[in-house]
N, C-alpha and C. Protein backbone atom coordinates (compact mmCIF):
# COMPACT_ATOMS: atom_id res chain seq x y z
N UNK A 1 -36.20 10.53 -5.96
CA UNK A 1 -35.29 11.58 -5.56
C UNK A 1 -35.62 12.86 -6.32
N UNK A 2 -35.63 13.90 -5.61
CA UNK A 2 -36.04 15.32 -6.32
C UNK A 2 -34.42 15.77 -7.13
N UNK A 3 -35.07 16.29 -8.28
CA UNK A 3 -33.80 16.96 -8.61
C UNK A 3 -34.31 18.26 -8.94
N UNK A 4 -32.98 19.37 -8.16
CA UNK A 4 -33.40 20.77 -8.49
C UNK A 4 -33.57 21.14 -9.75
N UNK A 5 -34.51 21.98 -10.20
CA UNK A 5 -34.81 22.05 -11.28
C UNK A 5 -33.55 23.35 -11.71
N UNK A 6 -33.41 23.68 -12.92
CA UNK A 6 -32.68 24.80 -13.61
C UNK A 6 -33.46 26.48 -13.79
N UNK A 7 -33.24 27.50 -14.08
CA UNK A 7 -34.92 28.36 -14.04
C UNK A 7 -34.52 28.41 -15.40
N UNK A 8 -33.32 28.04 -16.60
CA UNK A 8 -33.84 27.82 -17.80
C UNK A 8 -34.66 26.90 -18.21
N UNK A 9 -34.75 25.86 -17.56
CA UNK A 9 -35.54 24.68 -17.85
C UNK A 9 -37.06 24.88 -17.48
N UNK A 10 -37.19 25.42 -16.32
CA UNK A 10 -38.32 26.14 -15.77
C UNK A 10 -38.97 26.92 -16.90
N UNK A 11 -38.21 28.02 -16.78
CA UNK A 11 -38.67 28.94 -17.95
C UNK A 11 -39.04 28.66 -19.61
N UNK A 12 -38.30 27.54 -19.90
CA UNK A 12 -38.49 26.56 -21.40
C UNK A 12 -40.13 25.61 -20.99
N UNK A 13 -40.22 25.38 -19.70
CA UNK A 13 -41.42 24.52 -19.70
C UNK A 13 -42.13 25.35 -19.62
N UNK A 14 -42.51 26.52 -19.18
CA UNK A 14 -43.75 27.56 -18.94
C UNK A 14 -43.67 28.22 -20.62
N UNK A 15 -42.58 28.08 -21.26
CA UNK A 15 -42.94 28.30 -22.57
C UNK A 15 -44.04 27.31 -23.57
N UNK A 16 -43.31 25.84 -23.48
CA UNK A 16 -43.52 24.63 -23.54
C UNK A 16 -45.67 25.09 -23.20
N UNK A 17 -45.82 24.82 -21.81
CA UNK A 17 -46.96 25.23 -21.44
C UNK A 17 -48.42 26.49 -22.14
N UNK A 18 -47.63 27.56 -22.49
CA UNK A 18 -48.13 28.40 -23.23
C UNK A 18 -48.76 28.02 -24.73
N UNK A 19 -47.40 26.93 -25.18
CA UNK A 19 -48.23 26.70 -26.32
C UNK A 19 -48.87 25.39 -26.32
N UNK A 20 -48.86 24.72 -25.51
CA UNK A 20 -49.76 23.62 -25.30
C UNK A 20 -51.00 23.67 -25.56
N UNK A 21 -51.20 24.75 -23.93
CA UNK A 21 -52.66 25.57 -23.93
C UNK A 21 -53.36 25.79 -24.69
N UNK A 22 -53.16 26.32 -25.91
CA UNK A 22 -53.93 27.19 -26.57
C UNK A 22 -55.24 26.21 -26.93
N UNK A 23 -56.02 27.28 -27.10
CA UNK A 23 -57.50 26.52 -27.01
C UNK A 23 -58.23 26.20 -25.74
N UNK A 24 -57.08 25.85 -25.01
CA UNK A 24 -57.70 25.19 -23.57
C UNK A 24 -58.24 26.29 -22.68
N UNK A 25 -59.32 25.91 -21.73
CA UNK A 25 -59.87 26.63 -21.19
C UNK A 25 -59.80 26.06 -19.47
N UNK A 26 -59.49 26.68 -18.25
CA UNK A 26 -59.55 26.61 -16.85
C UNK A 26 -61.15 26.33 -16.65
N UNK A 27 -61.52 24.99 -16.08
CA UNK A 27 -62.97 24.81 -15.96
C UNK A 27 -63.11 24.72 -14.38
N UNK A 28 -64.29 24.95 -13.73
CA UNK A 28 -64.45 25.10 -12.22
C UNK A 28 -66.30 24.51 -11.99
N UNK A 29 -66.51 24.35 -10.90
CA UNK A 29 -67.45 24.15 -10.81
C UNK A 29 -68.31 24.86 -9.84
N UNK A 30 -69.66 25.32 -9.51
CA UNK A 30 -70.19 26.24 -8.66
C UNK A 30 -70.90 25.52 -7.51
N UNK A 31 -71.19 26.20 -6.03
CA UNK A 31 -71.62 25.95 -4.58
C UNK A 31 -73.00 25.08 -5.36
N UNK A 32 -73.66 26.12 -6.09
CA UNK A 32 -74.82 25.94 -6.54
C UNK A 32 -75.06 24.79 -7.48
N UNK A 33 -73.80 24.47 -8.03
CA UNK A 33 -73.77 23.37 -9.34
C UNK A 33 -72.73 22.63 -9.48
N UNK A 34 -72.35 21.36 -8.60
CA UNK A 34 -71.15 20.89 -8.27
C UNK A 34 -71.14 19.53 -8.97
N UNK A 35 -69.84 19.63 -9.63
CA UNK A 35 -69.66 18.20 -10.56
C UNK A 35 -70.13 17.15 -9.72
N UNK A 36 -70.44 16.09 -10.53
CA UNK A 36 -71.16 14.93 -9.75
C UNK A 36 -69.52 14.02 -9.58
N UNK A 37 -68.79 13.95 -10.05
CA UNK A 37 -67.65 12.94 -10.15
C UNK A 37 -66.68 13.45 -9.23
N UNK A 38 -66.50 14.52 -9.19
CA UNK A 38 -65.36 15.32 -8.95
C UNK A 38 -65.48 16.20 -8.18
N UNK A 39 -66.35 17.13 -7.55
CA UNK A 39 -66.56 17.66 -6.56
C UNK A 39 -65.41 19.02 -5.88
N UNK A 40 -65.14 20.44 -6.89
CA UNK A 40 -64.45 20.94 -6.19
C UNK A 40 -63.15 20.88 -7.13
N UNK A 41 -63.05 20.25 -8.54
CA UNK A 41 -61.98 19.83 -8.47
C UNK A 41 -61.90 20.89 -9.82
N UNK A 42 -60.71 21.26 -10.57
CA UNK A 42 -60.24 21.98 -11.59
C UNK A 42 -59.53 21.44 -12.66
N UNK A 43 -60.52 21.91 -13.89
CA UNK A 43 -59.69 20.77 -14.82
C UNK A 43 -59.46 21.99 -16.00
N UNK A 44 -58.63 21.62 -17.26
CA UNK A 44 -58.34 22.11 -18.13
C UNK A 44 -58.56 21.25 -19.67
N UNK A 45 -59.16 22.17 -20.14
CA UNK A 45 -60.03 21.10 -21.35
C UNK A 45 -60.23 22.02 -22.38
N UNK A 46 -59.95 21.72 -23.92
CA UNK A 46 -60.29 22.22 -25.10
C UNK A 46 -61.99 22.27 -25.43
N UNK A 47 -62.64 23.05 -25.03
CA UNK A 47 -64.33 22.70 -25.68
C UNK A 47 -64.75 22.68 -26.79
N UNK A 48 -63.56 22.98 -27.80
CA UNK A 48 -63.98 22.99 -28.86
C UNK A 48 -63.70 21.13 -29.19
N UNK A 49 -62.50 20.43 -28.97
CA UNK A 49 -62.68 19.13 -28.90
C UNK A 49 -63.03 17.95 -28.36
N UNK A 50 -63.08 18.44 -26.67
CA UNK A 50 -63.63 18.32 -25.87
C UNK A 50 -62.93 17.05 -24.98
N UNK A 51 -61.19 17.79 -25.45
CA UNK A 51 -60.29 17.07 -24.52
C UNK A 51 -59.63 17.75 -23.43
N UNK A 52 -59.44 16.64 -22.64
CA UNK A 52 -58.83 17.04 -21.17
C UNK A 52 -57.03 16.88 -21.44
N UNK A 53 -56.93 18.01 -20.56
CA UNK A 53 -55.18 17.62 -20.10
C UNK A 53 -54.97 17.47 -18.68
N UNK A 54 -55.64 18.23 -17.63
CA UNK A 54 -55.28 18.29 -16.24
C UNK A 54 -56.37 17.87 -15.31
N UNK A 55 -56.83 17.83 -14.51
CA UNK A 55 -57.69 17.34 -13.34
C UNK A 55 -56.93 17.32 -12.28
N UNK A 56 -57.68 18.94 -11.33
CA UNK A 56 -56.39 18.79 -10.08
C UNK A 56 -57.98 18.72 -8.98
N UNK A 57 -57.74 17.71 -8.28
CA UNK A 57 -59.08 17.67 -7.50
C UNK A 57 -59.04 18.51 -6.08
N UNK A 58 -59.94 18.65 -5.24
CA UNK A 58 -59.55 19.09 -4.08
C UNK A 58 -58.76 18.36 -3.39
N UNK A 59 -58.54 17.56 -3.33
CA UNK A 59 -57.84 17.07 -2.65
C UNK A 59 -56.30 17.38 -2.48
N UNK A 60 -55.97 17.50 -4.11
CA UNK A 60 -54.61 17.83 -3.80
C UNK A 60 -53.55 17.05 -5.18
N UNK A 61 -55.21 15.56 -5.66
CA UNK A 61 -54.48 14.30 -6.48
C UNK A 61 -54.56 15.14 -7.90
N UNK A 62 -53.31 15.49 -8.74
CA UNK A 62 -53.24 16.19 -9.91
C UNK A 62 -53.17 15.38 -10.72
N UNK A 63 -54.09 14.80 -11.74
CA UNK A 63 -54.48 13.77 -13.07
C UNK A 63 -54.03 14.71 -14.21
N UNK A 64 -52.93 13.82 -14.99
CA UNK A 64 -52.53 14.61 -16.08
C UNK A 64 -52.86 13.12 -17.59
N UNK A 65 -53.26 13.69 -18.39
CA UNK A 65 -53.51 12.78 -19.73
C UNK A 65 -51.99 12.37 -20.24
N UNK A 66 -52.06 11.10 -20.46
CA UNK A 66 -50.51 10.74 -21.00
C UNK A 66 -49.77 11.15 -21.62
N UNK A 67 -50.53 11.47 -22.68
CA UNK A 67 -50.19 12.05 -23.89
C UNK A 67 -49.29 13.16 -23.95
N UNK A 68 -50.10 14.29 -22.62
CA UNK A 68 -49.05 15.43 -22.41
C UNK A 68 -48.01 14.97 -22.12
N UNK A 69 -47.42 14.20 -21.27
CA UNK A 69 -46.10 13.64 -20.90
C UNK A 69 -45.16 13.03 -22.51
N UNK A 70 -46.03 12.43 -23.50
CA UNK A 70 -45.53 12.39 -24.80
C UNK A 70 -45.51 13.62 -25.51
N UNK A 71 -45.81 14.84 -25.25
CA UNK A 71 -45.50 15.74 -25.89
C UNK A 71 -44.24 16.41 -25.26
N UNK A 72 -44.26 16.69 -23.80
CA UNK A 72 -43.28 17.28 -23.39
C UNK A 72 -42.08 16.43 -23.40
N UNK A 73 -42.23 14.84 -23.79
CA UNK A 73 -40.37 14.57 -23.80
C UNK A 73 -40.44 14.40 -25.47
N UNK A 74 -41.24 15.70 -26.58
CA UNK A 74 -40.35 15.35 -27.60
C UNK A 74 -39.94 16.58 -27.77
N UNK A 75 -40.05 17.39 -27.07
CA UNK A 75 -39.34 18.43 -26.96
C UNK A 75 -38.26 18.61 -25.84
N UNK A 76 -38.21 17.75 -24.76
CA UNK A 76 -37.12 17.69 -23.21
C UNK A 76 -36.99 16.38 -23.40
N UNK A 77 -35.44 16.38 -22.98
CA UNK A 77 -34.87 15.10 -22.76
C UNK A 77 -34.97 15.10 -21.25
N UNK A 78 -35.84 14.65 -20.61
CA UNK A 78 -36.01 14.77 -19.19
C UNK A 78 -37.03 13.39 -18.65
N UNK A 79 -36.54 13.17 -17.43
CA UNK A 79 -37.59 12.14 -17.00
C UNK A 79 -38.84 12.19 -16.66
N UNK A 80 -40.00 11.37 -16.25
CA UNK A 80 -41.06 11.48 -15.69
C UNK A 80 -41.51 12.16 -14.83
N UNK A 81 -39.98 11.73 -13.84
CA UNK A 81 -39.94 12.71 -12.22
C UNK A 81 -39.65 14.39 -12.72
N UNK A 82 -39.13 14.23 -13.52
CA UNK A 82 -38.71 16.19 -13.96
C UNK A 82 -39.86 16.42 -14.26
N UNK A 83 -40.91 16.02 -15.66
CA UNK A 83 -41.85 16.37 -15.98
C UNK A 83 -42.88 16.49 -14.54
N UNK A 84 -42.72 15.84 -13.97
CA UNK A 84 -43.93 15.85 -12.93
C UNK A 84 -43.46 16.79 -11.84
N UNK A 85 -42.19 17.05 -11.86
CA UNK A 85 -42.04 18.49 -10.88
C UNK A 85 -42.44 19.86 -11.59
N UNK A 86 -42.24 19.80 -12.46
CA UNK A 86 -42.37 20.90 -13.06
C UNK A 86 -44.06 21.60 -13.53
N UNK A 87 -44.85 20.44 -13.85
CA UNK A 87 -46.35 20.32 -14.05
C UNK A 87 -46.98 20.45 -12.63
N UNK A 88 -46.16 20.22 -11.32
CA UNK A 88 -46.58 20.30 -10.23
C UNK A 88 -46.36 22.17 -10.01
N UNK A 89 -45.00 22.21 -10.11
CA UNK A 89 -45.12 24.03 -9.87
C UNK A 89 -45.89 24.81 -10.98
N UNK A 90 -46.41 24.19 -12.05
CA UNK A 90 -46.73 25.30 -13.04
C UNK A 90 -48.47 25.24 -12.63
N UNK A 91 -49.28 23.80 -12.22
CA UNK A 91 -50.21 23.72 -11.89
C UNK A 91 -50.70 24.81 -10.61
N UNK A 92 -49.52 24.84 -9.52
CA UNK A 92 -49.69 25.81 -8.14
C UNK A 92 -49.70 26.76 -8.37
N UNK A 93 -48.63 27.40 -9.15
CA UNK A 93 -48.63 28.89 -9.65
C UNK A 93 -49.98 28.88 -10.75
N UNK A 94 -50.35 28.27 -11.78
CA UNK A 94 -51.69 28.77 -12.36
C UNK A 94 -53.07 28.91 -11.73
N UNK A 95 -53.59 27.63 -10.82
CA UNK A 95 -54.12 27.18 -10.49
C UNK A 95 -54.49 27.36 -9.13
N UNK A 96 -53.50 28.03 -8.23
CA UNK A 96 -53.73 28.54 -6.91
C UNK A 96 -54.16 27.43 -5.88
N UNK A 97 -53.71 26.34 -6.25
CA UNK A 97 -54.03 25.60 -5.36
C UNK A 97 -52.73 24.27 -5.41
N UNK A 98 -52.52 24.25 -4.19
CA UNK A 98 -51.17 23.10 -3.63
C UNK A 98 -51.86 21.57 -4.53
N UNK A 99 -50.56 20.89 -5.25
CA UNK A 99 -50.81 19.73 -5.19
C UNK A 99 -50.03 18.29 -4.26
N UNK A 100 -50.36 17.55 -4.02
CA UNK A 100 -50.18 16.57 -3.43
C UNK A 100 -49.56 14.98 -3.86
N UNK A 101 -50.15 14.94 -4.59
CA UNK A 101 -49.66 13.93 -5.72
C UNK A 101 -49.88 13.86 -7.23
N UNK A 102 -49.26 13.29 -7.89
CA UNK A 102 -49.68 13.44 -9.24
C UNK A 102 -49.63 12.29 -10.19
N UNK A 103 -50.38 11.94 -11.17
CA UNK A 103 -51.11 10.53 -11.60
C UNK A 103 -50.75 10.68 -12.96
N UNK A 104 -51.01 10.04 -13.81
CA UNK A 104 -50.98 9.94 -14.90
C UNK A 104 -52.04 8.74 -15.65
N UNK A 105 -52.87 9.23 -16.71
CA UNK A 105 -54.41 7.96 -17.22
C UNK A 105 -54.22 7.96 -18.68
N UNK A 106 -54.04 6.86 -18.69
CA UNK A 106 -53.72 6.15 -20.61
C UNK A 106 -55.11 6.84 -21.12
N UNK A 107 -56.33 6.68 -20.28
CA UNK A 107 -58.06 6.58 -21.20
C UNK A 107 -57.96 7.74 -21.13
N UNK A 108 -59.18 7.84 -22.11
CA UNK A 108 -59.95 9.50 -22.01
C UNK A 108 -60.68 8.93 -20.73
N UNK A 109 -61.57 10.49 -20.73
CA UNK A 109 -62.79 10.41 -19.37
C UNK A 109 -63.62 11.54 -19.97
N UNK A 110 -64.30 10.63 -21.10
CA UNK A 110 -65.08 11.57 -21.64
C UNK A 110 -66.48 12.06 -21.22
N UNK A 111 -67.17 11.25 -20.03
CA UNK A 111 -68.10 11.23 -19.45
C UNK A 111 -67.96 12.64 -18.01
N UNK A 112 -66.47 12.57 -17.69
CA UNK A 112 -66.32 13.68 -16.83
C UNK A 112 -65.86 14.86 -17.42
N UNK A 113 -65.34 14.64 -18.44
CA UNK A 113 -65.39 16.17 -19.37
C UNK A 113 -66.64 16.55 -20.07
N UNK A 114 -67.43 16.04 -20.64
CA UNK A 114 -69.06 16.22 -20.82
C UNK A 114 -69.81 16.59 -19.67
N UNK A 115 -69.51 16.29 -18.90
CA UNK A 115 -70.25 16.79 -17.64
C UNK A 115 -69.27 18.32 -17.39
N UNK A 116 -67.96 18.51 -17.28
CA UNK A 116 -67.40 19.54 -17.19
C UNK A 116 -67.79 21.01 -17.76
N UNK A 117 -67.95 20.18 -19.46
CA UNK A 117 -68.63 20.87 -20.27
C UNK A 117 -69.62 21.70 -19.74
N UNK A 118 -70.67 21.03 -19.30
CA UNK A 118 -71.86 21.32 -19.10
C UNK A 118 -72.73 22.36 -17.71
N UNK A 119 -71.67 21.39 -16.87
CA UNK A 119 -71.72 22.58 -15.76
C UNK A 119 -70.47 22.94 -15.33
N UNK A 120 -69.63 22.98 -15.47
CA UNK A 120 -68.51 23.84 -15.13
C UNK A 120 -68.81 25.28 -15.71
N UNK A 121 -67.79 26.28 -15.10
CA UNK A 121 -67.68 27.62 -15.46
C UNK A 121 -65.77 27.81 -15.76
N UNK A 122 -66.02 28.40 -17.59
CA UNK A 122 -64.82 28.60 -17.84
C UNK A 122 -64.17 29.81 -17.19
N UNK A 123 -63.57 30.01 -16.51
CA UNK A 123 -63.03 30.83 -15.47
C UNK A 123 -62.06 31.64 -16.91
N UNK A 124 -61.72 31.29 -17.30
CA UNK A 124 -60.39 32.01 -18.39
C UNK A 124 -59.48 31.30 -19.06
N UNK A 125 -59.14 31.82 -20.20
CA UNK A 125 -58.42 30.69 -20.86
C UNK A 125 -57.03 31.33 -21.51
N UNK A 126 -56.35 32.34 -20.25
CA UNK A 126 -54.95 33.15 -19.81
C UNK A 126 -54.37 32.10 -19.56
N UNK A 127 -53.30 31.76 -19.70
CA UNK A 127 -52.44 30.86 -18.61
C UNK A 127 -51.18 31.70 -18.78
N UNK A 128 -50.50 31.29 -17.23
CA UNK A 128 -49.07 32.00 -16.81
C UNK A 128 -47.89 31.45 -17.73
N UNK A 129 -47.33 32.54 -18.40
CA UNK A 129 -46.23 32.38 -19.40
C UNK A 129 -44.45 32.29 -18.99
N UNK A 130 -44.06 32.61 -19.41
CA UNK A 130 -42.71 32.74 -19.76
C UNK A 130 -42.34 34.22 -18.95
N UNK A 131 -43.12 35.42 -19.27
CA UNK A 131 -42.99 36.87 -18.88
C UNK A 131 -43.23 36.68 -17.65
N UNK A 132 -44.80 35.86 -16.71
CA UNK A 132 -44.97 36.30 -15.73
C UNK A 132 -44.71 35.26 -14.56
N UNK A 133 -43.78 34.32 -15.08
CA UNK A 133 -43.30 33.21 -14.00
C UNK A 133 -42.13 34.51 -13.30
N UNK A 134 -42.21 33.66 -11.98
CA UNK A 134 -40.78 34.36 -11.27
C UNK A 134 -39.93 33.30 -11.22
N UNK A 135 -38.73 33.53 -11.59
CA UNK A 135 -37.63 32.76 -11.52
C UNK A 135 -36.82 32.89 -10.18
């Protein structure tokens, strides 16, 4: 069941989000140089440690690392389904692209972030805040 979200709660998670980020970088891949695993798909990854948080593929399937979900309920008393609405609108609005479903993976996938690494292109490592969400 969806529950409407609040735009303080909204606005506390795009805060939440801001400082998550930091470090992290928007990775993409080119016509000319297309991930072998993933094909098309957009992920968000620290290169300096060379961890993942997001993987939104073309398709639509949005892969989030567990862990983030353990960070955001020690700061929100909120459920899975909240967290995952909210990671769904903050992903569309950053990310420009609709998601469809959304997953959650105990492992790393360090073999598709090494490859990310390598040929992806860091597009920018801005993400939409607190100031420039619309409520």
């Amino acid at each position: 069941m969806s529950k409407d979200l609040k735009p303080a709660l909204i606005r506390a998670f795009y805060g939440f989000m801001e400082m998550e980020m930091k470090g992290y970088n928007i990775y993409v891949d080119t016509p000319e140089n297309r991930f072998e695993y993933d094909p098309e798909s957009i992920w968000i990854v620290n290169p300096k440690t060379e961890r993942w948080i997001i993987e939104l593929e073309k398709s639509g399937e949005l892969w989030y690392y567990y862990k983030f979900y353990d960070n955001f309920s020690m700061w929100f008393k909120e459920e899975l389904s909240v967290f995952e609405q909210l990671i769904t609108m903050w992903v569309e609005d950053v990310l420009n692209r609709g998601v469809s479903t959304t997953k959650w993976i105990w492992i790393e996938r360090m073999r598709k972030v090494e490859e990310v690494l390598k040929r992806g292109v860091s597009t920018t490592n801005h993400f939409v805040g607190v100031n420039n969400m619309v409520a």
